[in-house]
N, C-alpha and C. Protein backbone atom coordinates (compact mmCIF):
# COMPACT_ATOMS: atom_id res chain seq x y z
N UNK A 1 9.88 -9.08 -1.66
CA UNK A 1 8.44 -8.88 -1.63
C UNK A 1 7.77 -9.73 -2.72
N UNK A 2 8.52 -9.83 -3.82
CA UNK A 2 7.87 -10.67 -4.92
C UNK A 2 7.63 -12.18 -4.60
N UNK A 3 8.61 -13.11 -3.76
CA UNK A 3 7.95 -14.17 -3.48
C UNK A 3 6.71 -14.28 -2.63
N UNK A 4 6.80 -13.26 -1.19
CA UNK A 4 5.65 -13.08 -0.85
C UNK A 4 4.38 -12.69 -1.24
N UNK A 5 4.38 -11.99 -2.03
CA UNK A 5 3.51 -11.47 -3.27
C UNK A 5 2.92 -12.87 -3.60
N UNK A 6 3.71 -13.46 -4.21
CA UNK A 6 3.61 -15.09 -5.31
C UNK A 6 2.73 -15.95 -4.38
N UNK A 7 3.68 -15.95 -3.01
CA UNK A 7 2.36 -16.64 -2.09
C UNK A 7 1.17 -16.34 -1.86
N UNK A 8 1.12 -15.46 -1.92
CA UNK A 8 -0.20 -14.91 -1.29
C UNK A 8 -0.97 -15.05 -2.44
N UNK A 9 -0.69 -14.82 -3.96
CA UNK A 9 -1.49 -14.96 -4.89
C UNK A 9 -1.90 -16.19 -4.59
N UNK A 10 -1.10 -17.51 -4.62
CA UNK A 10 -1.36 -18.79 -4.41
C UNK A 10 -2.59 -19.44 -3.78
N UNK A 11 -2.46 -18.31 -2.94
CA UNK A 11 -3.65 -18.67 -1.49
C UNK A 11 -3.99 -18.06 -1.71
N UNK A 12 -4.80 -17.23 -2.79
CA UNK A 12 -5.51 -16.41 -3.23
C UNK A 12 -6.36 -14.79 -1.99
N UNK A 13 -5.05 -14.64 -1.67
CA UNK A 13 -5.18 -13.72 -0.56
C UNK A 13 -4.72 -12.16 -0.98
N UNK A 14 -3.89 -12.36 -2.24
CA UNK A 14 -4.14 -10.88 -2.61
C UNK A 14 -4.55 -10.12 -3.95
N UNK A 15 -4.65 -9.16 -3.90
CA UNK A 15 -5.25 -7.77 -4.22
C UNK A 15 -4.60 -7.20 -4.86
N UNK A 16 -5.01 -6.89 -6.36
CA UNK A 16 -4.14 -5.52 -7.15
C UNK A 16 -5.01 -4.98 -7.79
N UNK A 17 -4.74 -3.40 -7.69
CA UNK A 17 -5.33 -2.27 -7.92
C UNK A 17 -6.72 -2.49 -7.79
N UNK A 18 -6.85 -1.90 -6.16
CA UNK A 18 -8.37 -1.97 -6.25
C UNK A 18 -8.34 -0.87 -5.75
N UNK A 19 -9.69 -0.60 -6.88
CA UNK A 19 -10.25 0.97 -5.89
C UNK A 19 -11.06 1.31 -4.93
N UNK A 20 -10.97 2.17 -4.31
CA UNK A 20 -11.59 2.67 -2.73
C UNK A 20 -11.93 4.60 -3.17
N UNK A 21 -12.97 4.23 -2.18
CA UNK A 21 -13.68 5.73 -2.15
C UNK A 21 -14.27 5.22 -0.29
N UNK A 22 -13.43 6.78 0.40
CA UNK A 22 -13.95 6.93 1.40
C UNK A 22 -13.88 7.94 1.73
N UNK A 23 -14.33 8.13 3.37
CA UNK A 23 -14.35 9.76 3.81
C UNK A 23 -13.52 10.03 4.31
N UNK A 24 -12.78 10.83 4.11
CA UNK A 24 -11.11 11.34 4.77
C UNK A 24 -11.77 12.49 6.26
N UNK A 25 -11.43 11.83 7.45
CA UNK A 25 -11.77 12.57 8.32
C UNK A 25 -11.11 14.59 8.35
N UNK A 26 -9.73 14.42 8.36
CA UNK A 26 -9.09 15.68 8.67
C UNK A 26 -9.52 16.51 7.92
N UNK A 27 -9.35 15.84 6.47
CA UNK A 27 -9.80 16.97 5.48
C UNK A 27 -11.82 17.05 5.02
N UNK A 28 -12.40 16.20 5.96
CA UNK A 28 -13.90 16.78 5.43
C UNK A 28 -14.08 16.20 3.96
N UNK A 29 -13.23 15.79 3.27
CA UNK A 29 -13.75 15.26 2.35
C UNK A 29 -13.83 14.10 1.73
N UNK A 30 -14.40 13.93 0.53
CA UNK A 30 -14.30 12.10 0.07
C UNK A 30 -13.11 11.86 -0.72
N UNK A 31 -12.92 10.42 -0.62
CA UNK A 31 -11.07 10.57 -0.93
C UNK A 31 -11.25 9.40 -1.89
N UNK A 32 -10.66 8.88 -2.91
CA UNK A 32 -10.98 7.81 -3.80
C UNK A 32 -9.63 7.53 -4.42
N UNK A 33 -9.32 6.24 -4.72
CA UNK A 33 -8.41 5.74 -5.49
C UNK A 33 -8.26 4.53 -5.61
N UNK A 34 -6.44 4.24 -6.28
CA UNK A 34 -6.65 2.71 -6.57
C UNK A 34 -5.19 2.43 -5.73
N UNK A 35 -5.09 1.33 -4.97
CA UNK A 35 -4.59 0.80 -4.76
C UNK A 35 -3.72 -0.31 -5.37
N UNK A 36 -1.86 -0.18 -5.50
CA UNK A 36 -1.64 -1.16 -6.43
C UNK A 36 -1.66 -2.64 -6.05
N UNK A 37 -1.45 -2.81 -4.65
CA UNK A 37 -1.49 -3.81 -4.55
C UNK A 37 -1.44 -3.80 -2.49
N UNK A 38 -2.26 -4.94 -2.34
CA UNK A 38 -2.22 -5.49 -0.77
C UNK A 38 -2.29 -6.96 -0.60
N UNK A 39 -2.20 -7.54 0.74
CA UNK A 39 -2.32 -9.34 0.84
C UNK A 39 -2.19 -9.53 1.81
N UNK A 40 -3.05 -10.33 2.86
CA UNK A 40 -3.42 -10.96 3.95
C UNK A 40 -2.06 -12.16 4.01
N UNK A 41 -1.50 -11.71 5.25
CA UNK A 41 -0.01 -12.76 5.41
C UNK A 41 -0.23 -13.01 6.86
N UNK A 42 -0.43 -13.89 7.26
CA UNK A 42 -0.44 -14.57 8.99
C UNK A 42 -1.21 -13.45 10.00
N UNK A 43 -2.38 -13.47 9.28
CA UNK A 43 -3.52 -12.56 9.74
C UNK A 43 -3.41 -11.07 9.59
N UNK A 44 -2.43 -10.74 9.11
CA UNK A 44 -2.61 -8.87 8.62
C UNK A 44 -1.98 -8.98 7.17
N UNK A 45 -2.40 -7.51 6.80
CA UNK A 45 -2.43 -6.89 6.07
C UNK A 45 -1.03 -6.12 5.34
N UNK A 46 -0.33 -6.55 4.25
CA UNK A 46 0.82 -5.57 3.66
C UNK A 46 0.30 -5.08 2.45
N UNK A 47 0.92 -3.72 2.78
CA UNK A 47 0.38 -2.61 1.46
C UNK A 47 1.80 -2.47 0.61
N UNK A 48 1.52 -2.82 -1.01
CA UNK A 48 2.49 -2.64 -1.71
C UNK A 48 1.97 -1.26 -2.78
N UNK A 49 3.05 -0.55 -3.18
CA UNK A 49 2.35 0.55 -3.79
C UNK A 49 3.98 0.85 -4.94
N UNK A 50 3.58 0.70 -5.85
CA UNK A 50 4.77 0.78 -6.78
C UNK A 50 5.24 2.01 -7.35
N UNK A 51 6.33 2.75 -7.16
CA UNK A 51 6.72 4.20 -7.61
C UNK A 51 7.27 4.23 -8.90
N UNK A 52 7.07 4.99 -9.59
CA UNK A 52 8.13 5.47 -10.96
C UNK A 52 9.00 6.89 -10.51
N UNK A 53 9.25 7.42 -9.46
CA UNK A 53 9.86 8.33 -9.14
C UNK A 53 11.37 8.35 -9.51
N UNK A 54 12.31 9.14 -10.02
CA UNK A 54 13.67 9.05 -10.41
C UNK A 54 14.28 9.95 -9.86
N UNK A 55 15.35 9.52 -9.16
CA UNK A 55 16.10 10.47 -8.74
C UNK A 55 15.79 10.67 -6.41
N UNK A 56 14.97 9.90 -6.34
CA UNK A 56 14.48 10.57 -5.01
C UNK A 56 15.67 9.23 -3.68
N UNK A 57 15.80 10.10 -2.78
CA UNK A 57 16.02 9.48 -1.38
C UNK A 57 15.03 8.63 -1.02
N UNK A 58 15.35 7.42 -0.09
CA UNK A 58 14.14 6.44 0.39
C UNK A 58 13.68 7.33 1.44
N UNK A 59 14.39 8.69 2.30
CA UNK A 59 13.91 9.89 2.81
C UNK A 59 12.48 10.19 2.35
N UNK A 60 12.98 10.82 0.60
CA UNK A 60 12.00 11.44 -0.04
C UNK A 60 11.07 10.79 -0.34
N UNK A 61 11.11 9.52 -0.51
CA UNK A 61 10.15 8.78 -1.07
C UNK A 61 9.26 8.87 0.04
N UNK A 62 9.41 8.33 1.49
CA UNK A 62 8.77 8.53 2.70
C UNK A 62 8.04 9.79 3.04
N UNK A 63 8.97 10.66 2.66
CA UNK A 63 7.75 12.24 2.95
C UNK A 63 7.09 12.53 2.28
N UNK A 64 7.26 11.89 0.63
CA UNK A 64 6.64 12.30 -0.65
C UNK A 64 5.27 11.64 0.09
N UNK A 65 4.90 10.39 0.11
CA UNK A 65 4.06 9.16 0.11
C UNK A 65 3.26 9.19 1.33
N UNK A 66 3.99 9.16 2.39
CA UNK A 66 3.43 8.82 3.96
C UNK A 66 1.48 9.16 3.77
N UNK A 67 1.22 10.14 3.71
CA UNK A 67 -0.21 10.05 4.02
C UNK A 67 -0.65 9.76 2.84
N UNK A 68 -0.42 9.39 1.63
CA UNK A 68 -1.08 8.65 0.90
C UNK A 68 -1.35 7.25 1.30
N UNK A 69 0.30 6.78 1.63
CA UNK A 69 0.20 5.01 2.16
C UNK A 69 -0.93 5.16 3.50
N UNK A 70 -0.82 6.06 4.35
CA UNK A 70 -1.66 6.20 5.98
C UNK A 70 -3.15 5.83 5.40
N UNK A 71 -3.63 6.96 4.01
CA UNK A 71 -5.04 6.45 3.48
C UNK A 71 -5.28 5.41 3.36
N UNK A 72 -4.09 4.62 2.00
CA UNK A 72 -4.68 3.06 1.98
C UNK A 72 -4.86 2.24 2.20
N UNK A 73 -4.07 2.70 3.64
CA UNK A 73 -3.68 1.57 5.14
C UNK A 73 -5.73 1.85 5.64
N UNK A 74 -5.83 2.86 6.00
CA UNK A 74 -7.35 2.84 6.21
C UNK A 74 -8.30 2.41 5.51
N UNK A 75 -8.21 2.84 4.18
CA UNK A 75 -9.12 2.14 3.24
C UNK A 75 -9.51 0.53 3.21
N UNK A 76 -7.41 -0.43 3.24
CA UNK A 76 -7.69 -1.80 3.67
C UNK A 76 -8.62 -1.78 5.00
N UNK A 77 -8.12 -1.64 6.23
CA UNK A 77 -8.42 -1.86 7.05
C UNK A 77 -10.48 -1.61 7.06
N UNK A 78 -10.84 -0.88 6.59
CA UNK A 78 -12.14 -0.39 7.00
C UNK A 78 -12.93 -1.52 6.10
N UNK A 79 -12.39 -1.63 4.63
CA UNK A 79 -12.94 -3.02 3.81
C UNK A 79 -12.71 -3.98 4.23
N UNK A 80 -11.25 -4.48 5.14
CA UNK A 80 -11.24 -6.13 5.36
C UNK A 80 -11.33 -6.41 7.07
N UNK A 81 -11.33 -5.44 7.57
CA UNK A 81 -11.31 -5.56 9.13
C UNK A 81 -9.83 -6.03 9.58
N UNK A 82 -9.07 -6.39 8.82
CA UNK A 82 -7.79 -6.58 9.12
C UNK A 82 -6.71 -5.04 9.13
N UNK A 83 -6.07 -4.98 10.23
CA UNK A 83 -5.01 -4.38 10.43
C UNK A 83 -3.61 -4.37 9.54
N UNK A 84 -3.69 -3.23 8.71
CA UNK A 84 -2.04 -3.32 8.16
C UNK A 84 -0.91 -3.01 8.59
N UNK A 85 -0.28 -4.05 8.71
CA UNK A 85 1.21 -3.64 9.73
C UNK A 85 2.36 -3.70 8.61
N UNK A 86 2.41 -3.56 7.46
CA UNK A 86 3.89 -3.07 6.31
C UNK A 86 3.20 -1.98 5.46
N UNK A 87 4.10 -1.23 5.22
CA UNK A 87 3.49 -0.09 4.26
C UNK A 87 4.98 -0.30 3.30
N UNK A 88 5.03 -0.60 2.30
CA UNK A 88 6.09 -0.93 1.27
C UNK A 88 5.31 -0.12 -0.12
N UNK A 89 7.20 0.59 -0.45
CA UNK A 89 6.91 1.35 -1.29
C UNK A 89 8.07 0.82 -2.74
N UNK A 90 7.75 0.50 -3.71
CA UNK A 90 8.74 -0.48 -4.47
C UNK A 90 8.92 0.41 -5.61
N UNK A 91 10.35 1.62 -5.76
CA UNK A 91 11.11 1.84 -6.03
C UNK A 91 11.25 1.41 -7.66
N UNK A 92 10.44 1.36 -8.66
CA UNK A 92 10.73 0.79 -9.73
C UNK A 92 12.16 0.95 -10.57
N UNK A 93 12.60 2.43 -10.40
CA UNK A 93 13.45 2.71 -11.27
C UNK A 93 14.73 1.86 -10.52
N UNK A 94 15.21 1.91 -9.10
CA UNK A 94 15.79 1.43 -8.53
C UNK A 94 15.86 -0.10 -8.15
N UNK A 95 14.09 -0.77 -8.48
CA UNK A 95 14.43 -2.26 -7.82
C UNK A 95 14.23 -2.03 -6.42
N UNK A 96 14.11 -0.91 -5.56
CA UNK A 96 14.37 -1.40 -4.08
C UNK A 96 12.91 -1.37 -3.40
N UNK A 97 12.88 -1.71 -1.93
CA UNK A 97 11.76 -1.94 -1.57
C UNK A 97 12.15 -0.96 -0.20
N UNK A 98 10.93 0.01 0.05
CA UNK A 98 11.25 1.12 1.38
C UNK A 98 10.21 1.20 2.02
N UNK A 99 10.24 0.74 3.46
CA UNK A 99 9.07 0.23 4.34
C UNK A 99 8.93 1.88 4.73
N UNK A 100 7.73 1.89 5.18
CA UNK A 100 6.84 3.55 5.66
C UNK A 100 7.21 2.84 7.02
């Protein structure tokens, strides 16, 4: 992910930690945060989101996360009109990278 990352900085196509405030349909309410990182790659959208979690399954990491990543997948999408098709979750303590 890090060379892709590198590219995309290059071509000045991505994004770290930006924040978003929107309206979360299910729950009725307004939803706000920061995003660690996203980047426009051959017309869509990958969401990178970096964990300090220790100890968890790429399972757990997935059930922990899922509708957080689902939000910031909306949040991109509603700011850039582009569709996100990777939801990557990068494992700090481990180094690894675990697609949603």
């Amino acid at each position: 992910i890090c060379k892709r990352m590198k590219a995309a900085q290059a071509a000045g196509k991505l994004k770290r930690e930006q924040q978003f405030v929107m309206q979360w349909e299910r729950e009725g309410r307004l939803l706000q945060g920061i995003i660690d990182a996203f980047f426009e790659e051959d017309g869509r959208m990958i969401l990178v989101d970096y964990k300090t979690d220790r100890g968890k399954s790429d399972e757990q990491f997935r059930e922990a996360y899922a509708p957080q990543q689902e939000a910031y997948a909306r949040a991109i999408e509603a700011a850039t009109g582009i569709k996100v098709t990777e939801k990557i979750l990068y494992a700090l303590e481990s180094g690894k990278e675990i697609y949603l």
